[in-house]
PDB file of N, CA and C in Angstrom:
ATOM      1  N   UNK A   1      93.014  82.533 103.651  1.00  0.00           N
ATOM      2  CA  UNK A   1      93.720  82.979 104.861  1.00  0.00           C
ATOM      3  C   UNK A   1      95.191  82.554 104.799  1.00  0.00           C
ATOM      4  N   UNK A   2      95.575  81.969 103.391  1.00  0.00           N
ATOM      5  CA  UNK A   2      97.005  81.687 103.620  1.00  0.00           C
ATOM      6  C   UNK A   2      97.837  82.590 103.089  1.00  0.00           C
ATOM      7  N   UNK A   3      98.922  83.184 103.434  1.00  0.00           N
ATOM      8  CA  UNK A   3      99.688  84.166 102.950  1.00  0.00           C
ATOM      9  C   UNK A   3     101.107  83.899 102.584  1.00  0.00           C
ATOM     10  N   UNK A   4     101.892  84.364 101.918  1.00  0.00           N
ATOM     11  CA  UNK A   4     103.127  84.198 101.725  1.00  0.00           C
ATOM     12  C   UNK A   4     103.997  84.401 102.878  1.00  0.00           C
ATOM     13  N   UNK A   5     103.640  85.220 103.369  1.00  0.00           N
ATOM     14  CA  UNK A   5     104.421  85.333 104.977  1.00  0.00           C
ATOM     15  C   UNK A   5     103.981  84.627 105.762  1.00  0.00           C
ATOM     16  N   UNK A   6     102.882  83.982 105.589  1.00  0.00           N
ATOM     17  CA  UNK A   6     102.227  83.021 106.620  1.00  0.00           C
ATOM     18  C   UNK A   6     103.120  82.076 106.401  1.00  0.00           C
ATOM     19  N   UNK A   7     103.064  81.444 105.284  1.00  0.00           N
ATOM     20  CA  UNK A   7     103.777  80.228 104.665  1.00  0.00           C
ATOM     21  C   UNK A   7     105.303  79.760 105.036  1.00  0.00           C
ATOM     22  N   UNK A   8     105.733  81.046 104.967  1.00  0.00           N
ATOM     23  CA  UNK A   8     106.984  81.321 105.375  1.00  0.00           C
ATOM     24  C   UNK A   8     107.687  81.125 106.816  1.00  0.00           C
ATOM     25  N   UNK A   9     106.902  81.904 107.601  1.00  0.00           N
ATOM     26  CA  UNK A   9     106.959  81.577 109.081  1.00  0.00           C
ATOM     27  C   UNK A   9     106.580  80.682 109.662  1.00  0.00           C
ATOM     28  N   UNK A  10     105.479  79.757 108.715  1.00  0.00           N
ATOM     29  CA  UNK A  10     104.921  78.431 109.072  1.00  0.00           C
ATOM     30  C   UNK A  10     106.567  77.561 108.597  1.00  0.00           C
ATOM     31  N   UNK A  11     107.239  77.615 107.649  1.00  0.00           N
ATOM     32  CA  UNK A  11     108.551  76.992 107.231  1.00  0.00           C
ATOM     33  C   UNK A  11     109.292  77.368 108.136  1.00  0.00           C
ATOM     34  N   UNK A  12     109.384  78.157 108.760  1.00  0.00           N
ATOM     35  CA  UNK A  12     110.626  78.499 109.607  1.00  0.00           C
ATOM     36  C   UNK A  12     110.345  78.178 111.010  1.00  0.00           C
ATOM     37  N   UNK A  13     109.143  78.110 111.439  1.00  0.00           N
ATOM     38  CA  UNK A  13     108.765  77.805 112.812  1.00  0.00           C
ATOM     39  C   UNK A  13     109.172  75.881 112.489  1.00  0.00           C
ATOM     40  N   UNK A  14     108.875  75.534 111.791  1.00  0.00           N
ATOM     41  CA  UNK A  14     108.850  73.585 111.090  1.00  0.00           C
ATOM     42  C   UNK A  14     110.454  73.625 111.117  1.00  0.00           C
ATOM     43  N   UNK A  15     111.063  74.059 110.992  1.00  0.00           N
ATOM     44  CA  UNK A  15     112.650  74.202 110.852  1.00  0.00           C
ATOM     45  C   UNK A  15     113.484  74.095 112.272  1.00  0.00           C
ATOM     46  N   UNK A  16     112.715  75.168 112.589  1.00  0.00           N
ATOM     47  CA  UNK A  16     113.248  75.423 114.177  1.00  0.00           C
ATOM     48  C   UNK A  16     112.765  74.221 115.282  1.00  0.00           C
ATOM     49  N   UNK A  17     111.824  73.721 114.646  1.00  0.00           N
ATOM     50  CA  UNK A  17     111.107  72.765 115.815  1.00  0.00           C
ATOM     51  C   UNK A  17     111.943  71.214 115.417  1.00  0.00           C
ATOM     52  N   UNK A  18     112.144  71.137 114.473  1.00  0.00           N
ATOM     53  CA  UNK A  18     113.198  69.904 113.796  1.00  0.00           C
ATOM     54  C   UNK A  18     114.080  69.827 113.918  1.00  0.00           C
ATOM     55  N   UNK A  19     114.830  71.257 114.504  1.00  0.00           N
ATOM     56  CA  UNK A  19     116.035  71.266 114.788  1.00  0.00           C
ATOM     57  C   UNK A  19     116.046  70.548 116.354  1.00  0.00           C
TER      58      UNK A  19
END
């Protein structure tokens, strides 16, 4: 169930929340 776009938006949502 893990996807490259999953992965991705999982990195960018972790980014945004750290910010």
């Amino acid at each position: 169930m893990v996807d490259l776009v999953d992965d991705t938006t999982s990195v960018t949502i972790t980014s945004t929340k750290k910010k």
